[in-house]
Protein backbone atom coordinates (compact mmCIF):
# COMPACT_ATOMS: atom_id res chain seq x y z
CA UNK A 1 -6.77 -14.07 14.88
CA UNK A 2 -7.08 -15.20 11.04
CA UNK A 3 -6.48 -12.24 8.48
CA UNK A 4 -9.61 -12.08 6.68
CA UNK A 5 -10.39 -13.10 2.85
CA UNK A 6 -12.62 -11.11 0.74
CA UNK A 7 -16.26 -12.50 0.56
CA UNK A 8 -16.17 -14.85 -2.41
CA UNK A 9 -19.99 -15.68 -3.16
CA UNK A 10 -18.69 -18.10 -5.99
CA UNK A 11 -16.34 -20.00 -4.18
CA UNK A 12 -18.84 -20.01 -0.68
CA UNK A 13 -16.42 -22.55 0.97
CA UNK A 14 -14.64 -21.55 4.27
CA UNK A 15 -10.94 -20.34 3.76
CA UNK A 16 -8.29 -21.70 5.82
CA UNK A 17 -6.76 -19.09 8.08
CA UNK A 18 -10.23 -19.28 9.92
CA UNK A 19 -10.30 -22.68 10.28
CA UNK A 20 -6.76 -23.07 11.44
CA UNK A 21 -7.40 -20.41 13.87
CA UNK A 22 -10.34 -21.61 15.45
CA UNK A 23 -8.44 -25.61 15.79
CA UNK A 24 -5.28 -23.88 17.24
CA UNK A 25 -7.15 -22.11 19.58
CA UNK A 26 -9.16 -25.14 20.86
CA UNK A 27 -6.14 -27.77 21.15
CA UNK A 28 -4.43 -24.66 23.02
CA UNK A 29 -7.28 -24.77 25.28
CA UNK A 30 -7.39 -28.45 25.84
CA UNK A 31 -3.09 -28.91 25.73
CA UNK A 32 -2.33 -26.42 28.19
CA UNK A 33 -5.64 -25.59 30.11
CA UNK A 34 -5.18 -22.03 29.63
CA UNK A 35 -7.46 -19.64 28.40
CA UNK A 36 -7.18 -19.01 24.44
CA UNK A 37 -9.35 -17.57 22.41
CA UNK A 38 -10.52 -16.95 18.71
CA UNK A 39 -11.61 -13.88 17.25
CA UNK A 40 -12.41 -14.22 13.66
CA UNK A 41 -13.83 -10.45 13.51
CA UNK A 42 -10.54 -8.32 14.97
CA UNK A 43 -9.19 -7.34 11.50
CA UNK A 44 -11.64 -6.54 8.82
CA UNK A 45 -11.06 -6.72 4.81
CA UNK A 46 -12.60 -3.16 3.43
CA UNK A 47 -10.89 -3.71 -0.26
CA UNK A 48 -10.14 -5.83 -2.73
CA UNK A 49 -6.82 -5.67 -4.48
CA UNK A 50 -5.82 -8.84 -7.07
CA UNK A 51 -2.47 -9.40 -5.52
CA UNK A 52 -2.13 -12.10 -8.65
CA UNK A 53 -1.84 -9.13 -11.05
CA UNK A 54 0.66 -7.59 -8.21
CA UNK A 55 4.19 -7.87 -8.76
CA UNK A 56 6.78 -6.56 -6.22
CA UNK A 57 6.92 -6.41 -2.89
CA UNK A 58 6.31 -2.26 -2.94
CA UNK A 59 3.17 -2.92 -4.90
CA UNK A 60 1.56 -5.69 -2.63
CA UNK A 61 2.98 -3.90 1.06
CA UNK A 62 0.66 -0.77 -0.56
CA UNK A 63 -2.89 -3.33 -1.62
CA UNK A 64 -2.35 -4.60 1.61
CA UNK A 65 -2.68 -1.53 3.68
CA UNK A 66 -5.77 -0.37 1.27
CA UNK A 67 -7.07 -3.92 2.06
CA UNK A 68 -6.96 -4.63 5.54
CA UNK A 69 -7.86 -1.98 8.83
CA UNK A 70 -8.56 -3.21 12.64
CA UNK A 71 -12.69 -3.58 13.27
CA UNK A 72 -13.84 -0.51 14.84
CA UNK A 73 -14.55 -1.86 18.58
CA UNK A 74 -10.79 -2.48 18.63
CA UNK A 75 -9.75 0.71 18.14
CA UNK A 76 -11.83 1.97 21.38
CA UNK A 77 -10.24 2.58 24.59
CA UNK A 78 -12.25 -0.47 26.36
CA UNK A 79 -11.13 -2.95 23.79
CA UNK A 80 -9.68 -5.81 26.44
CA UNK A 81 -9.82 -8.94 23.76
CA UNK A 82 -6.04 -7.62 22.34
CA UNK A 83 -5.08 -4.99 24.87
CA UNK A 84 -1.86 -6.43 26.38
CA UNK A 85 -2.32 -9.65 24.97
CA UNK A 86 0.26 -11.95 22.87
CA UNK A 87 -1.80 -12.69 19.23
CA UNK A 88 -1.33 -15.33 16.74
CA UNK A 89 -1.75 -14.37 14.06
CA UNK A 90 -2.65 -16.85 11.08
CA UNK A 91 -2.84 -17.01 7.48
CA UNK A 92 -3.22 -19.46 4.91
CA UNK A 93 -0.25 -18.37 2.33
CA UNK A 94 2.47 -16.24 2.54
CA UNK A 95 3.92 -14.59 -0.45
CA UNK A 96 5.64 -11.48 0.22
CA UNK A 97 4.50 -11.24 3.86
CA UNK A 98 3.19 -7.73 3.13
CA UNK A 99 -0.11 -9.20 4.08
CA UNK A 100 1.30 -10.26 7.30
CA UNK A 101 3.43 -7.52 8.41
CA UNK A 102 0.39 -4.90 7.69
CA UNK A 103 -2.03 -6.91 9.92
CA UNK A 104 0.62 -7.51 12.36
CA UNK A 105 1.31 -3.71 12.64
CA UNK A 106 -2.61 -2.82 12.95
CA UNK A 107 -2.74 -5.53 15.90
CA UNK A 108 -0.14 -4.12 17.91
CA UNK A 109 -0.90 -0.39 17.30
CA UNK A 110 -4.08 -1.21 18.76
CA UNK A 111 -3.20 -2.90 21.99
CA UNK A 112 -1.48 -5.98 21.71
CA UNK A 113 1.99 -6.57 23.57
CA UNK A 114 3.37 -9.15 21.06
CA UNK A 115 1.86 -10.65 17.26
CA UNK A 116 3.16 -14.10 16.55
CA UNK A 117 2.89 -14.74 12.70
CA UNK A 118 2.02 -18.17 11.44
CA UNK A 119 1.71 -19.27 7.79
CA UNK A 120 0.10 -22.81 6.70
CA UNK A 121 2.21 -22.72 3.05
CA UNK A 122 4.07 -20.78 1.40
CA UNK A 123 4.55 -19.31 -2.47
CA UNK A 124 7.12 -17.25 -4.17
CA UNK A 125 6.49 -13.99 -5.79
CA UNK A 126 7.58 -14.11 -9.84
């Protein structure tokens, strides 16, 4: 599961959590013959805050639970994609992790057993 960016219409190119998640998934699938899958539309983005104007770790833990919520057919009783399941969870950069540790948090209080975080780079707040 990627976290979600913020529709840029300026800057149209795909982002890189997605991407990652949707190769990881596949050489998962071909590696170990087991069935993994990729859901690009289990967390949602519903705001906008410009962490680059953010500066402490209080601050960006807060825009990041305005920012981020689970889609609405994973909150239902019959959601079986992350019920029970062990997630990865992927972004492109971590910072403070606040983005991280909210997503992780809405995964598994909706369903799943166990969130795995993974993080293609990293950059340091300051």
């Amino acid at each position: 599961v990627p976290v979600p960016n913020y529709p840029d219409y300026e800057r149209p190119e795909p982002r890189c959590a997605s991407s990652i998640a949707a190769g990881l998934a596949g050489i998962i699938r071909i590696k170990n013959r087991k069935n993994c899958n990729y859901y690009n539309d289990v967390l949602v983005r519903i705001g906008e805050s410009n962490k680059k104007l953010i500066k402490n770790r209080a601050a960006r833990r807060e825009a990041a639970e305005k920012d981020y919520d689970i889609a609405e057919d994973i909150k239902t009783a019959e959601n079986s994609r992350i019920k029970d399941q062990i997630v990865l969870l992927i972004d492109d950069i971590k910072t403070s992790g606040s983005t991280t540790k909210v997503c992780a948090g809405l995964l598994l209080d909706n369903g799943a057993r166990e969130v795995i975080i993974l993080c293609a780079a990293e950059t340091k707040l300051g």
